[in-house]
PDB file of N, CA and C in Angstrom:
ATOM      1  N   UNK A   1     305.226   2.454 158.167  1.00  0.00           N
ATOM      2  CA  UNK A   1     305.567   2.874 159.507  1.00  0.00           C
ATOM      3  C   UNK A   1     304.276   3.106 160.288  1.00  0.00           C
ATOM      4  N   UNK A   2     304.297   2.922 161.328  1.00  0.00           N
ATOM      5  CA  UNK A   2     302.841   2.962 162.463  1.00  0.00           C
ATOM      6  C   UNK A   2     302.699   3.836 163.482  1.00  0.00           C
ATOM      7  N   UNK A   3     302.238   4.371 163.670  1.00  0.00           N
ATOM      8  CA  UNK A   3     301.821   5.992 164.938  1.00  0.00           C
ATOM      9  C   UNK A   3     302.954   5.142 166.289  1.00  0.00           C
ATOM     10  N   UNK A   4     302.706   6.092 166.669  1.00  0.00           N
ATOM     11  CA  UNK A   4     303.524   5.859 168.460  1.00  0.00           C
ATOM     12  C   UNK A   4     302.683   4.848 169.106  1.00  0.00           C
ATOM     13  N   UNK A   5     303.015   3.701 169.523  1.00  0.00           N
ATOM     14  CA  UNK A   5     302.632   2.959 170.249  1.00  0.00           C
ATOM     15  C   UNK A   5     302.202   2.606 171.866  1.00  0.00           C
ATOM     16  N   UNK A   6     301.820   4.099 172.071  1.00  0.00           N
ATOM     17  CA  UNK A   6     301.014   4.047 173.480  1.00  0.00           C
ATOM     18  C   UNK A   6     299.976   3.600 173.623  1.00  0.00           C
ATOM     19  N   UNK A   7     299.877   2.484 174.489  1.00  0.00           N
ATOM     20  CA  UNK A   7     298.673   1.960 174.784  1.00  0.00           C
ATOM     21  C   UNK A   7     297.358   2.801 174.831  1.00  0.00           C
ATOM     22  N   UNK A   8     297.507   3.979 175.439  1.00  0.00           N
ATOM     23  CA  UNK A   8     296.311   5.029 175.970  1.00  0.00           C
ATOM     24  C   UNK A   8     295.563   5.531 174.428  1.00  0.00           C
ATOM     25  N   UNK A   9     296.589   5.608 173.330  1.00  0.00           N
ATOM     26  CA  UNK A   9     296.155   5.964 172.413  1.00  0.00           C
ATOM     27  C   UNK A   9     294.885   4.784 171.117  1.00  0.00           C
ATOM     28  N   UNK A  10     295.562   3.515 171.451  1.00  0.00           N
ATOM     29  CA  UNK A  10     295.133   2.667 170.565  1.00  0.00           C
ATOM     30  C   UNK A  10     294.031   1.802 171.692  1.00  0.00           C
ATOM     31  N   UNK A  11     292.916   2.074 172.236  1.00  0.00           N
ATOM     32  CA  UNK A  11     292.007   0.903 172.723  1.00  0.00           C
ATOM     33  C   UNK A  11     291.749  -0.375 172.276  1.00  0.00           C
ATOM     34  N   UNK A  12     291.221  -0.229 170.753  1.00  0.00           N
ATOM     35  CA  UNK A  12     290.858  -1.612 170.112  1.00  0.00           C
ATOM     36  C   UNK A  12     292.554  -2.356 170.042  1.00  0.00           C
ATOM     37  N   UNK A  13     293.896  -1.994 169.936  1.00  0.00           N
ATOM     38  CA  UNK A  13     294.690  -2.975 169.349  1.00  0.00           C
ATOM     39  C   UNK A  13     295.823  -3.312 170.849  1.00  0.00           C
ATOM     40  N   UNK A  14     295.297  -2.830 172.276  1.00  0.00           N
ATOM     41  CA  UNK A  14     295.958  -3.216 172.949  1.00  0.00           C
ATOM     42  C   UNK A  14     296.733  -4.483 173.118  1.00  0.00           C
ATOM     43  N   UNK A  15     296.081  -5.747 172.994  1.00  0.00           N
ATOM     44  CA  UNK A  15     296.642  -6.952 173.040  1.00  0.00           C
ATOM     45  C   UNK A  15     297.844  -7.143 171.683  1.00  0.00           C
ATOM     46  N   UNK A  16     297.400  -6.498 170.309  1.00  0.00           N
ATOM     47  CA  UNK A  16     298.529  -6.926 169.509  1.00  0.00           C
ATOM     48  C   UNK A  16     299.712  -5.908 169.357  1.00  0.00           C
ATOM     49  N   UNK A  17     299.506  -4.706 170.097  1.00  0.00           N
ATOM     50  CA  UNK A  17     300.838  -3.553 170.353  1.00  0.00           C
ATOM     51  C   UNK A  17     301.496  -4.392 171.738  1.00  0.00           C
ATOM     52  N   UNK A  18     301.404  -4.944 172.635  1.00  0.00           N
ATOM     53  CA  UNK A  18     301.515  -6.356 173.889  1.00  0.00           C
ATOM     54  C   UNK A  18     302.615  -7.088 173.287  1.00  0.00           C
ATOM     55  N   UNK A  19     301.654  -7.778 172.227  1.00  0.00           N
ATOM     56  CA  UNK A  19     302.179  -8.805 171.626  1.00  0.00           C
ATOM     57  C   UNK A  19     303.725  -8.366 170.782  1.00  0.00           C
ATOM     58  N   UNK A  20     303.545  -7.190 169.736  1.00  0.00           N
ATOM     59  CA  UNK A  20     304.911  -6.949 169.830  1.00  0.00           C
ATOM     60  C   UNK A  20     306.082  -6.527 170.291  1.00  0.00           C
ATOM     61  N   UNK A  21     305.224  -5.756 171.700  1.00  0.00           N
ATOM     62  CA  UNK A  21     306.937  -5.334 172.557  1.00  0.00           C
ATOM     63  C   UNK A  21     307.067  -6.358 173.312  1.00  0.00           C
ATOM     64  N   UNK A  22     306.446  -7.594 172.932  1.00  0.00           N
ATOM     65  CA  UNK A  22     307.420  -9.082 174.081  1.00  0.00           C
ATOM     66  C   UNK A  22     307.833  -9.958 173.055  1.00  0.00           C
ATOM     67  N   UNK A  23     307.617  -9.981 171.624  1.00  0.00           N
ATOM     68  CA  UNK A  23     308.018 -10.054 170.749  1.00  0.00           C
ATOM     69  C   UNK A  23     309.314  -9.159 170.558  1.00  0.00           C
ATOM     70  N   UNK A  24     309.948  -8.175 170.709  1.00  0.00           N
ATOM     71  CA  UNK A  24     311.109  -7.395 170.212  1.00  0.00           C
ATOM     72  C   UNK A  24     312.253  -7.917 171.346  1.00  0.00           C
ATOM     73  N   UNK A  25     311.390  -7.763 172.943  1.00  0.00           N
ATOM     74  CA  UNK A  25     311.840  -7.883 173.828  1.00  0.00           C
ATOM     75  C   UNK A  25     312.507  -9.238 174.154  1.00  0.00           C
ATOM     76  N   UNK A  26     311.782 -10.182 173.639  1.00  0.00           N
ATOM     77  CA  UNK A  26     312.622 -11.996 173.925  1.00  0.00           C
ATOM     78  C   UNK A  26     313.217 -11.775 172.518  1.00  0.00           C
ATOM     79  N   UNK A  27     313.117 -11.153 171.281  1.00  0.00           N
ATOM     80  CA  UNK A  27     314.248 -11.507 170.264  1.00  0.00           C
ATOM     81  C   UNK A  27     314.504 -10.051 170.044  1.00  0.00           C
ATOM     82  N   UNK A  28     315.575  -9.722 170.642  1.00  0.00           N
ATOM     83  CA  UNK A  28     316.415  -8.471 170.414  1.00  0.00           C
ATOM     84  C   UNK A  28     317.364  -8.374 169.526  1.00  0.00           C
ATOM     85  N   UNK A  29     317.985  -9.545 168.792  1.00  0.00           N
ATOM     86  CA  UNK A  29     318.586  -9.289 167.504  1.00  0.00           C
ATOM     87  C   UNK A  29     317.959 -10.125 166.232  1.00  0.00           C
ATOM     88  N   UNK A  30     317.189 -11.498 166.705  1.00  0.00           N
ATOM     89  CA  UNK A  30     316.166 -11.539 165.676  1.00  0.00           C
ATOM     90  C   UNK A  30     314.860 -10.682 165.241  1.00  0.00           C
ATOM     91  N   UNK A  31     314.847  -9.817 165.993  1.00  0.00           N
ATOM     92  CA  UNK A  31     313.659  -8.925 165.508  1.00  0.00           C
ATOM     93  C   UNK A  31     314.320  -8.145 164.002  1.00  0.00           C
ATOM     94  N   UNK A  32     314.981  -7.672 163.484  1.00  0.00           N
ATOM     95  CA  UNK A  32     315.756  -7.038 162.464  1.00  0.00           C
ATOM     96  C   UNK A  32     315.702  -8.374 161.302  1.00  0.00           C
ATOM     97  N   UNK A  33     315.948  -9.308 161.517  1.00  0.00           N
ATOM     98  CA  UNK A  33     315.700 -10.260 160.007  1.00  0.00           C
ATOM     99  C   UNK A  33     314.495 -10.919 160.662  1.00  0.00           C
ATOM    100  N   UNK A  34     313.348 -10.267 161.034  1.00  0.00           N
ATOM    101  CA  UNK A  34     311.847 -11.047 160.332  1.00  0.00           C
ATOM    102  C   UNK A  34     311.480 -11.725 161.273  1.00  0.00           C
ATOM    103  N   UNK A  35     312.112 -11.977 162.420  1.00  0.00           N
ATOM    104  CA  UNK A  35     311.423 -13.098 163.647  1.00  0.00           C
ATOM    105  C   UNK A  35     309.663 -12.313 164.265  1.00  0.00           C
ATOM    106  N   UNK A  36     309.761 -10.927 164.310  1.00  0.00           N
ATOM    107  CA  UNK A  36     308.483 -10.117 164.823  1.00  0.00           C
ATOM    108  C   UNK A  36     307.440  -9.894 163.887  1.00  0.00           C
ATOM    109  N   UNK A  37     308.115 -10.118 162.102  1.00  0.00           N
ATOM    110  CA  UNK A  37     307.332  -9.988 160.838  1.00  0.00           C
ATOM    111  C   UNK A  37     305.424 -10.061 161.218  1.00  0.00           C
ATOM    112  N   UNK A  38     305.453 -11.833 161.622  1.00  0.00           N
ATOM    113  CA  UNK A  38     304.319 -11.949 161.511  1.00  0.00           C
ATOM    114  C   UNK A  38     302.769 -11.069 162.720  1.00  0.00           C
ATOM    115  N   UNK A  39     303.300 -10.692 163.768  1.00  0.00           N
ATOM    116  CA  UNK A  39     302.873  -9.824 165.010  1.00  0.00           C
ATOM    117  C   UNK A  39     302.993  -8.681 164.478  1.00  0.00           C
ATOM    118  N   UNK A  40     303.933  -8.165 163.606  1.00  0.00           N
ATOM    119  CA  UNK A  40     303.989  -6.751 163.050  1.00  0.00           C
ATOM    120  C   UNK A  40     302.542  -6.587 162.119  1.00  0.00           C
ATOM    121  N   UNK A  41     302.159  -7.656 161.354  1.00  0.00           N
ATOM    122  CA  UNK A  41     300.812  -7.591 160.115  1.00  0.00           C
ATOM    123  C   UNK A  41     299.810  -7.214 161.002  1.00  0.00           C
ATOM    124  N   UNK A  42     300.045  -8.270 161.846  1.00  0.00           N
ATOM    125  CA  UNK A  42     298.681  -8.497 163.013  1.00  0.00           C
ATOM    126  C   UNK A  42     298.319  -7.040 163.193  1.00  0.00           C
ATOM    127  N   UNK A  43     299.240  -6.423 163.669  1.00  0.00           N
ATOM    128  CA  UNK A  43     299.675  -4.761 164.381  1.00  0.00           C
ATOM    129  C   UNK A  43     298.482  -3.919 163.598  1.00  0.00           C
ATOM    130  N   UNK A  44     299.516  -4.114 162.116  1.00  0.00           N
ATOM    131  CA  UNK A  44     298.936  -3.552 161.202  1.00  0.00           C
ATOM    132  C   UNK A  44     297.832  -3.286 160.452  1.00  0.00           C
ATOM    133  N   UNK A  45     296.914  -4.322 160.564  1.00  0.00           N
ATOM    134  CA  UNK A  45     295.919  -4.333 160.608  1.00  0.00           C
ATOM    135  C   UNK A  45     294.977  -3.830 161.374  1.00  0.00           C
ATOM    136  N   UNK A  46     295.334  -4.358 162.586  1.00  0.00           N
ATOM    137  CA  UNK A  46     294.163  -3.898 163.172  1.00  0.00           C
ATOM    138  C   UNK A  46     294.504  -2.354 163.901  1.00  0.00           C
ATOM    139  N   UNK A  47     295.734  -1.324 163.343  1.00  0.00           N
ATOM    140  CA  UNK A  47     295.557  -0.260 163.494  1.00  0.00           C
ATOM    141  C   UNK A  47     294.937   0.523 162.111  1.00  0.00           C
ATOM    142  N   UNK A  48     295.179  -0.360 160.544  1.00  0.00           N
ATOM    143  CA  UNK A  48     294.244   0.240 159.780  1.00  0.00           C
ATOM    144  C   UNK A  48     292.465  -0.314 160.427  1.00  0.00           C
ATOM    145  N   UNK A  49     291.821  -0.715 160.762  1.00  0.00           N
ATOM    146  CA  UNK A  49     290.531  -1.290 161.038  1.00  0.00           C
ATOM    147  C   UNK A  49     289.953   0.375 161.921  1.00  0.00           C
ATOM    148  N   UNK A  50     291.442   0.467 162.887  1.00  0.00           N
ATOM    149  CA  UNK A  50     291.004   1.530 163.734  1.00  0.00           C
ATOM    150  C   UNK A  50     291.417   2.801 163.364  1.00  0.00           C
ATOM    151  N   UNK A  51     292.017   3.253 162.017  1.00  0.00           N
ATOM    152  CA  UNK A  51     292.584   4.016 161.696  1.00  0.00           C
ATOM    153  C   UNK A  51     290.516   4.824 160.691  1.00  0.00           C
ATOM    154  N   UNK A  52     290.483   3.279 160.128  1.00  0.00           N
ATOM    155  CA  UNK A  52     289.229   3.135 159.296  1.00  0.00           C
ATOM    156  C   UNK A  52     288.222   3.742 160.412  1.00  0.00           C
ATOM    157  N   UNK A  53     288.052   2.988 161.105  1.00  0.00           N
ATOM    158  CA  UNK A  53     286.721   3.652 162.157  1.00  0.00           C
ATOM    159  C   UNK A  53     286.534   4.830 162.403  1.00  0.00           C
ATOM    160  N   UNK A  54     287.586   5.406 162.575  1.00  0.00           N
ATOM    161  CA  UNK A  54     288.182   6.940 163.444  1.00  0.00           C
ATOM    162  C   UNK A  54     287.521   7.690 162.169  1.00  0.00           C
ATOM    163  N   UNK A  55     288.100   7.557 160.714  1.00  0.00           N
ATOM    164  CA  UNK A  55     287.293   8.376 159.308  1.00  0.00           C
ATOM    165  C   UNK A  55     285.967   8.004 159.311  1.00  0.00           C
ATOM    166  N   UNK A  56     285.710   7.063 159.512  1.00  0.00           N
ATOM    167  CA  UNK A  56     283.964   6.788 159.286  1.00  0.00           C
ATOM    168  C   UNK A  56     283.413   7.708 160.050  1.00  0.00           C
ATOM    169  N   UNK A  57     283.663   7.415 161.952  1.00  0.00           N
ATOM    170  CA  UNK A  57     283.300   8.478 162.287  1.00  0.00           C
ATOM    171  C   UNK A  57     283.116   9.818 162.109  1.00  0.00           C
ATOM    172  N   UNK A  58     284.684  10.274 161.594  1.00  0.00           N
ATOM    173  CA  UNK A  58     284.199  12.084 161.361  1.00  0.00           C
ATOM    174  C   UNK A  58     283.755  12.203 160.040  1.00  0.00           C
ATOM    175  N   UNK A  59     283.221  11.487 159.386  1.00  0.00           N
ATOM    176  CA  UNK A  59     282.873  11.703 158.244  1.00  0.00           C
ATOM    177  C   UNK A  59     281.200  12.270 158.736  1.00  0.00           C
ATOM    178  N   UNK A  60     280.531  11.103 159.229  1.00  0.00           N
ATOM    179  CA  UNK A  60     279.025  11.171 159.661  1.00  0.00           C
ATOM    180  C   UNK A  60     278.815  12.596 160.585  1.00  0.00           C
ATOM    181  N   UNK A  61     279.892  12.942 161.212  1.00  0.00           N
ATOM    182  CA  UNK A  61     280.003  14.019 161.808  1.00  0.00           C
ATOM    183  C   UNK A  61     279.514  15.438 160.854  1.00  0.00           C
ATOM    184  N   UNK A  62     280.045  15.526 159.896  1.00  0.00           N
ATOM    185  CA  UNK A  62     280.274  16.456 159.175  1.00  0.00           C
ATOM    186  C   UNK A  62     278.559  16.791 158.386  1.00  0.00           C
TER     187      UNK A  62
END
């Protein structure tokens, strides 16, 4: 499962959080068997990349 999807919150993954609410939005009952699957990884990734950055940072902090 993935944090709340406000743009304001995620800088680096704006274009692929985009990409899946026009993805859900043109397939509103294929989104449930797998049509959004592959935009969902995309998602996913690059909110772990930024999930990763955010710890690096407060780590050096400390």
């Amino acid at each position: 499962m993935h944090p709340p999807l406000d743009l304001h919150l995620h800088d680096r993954c704006k274009k692929e959080i985009m990409a899946l609410h026009t993805c859900h939005a043109e397939n509103p009952y294929k989104k449930f068997i797998g049509e959004c699957n592959d935009v969902r990884r995309v998602l996913d990734k690059c909110l772990q990349l930024e999930f990763d950055d955010k710890m690096e940072e407060r780590k050096t902090m400390l």
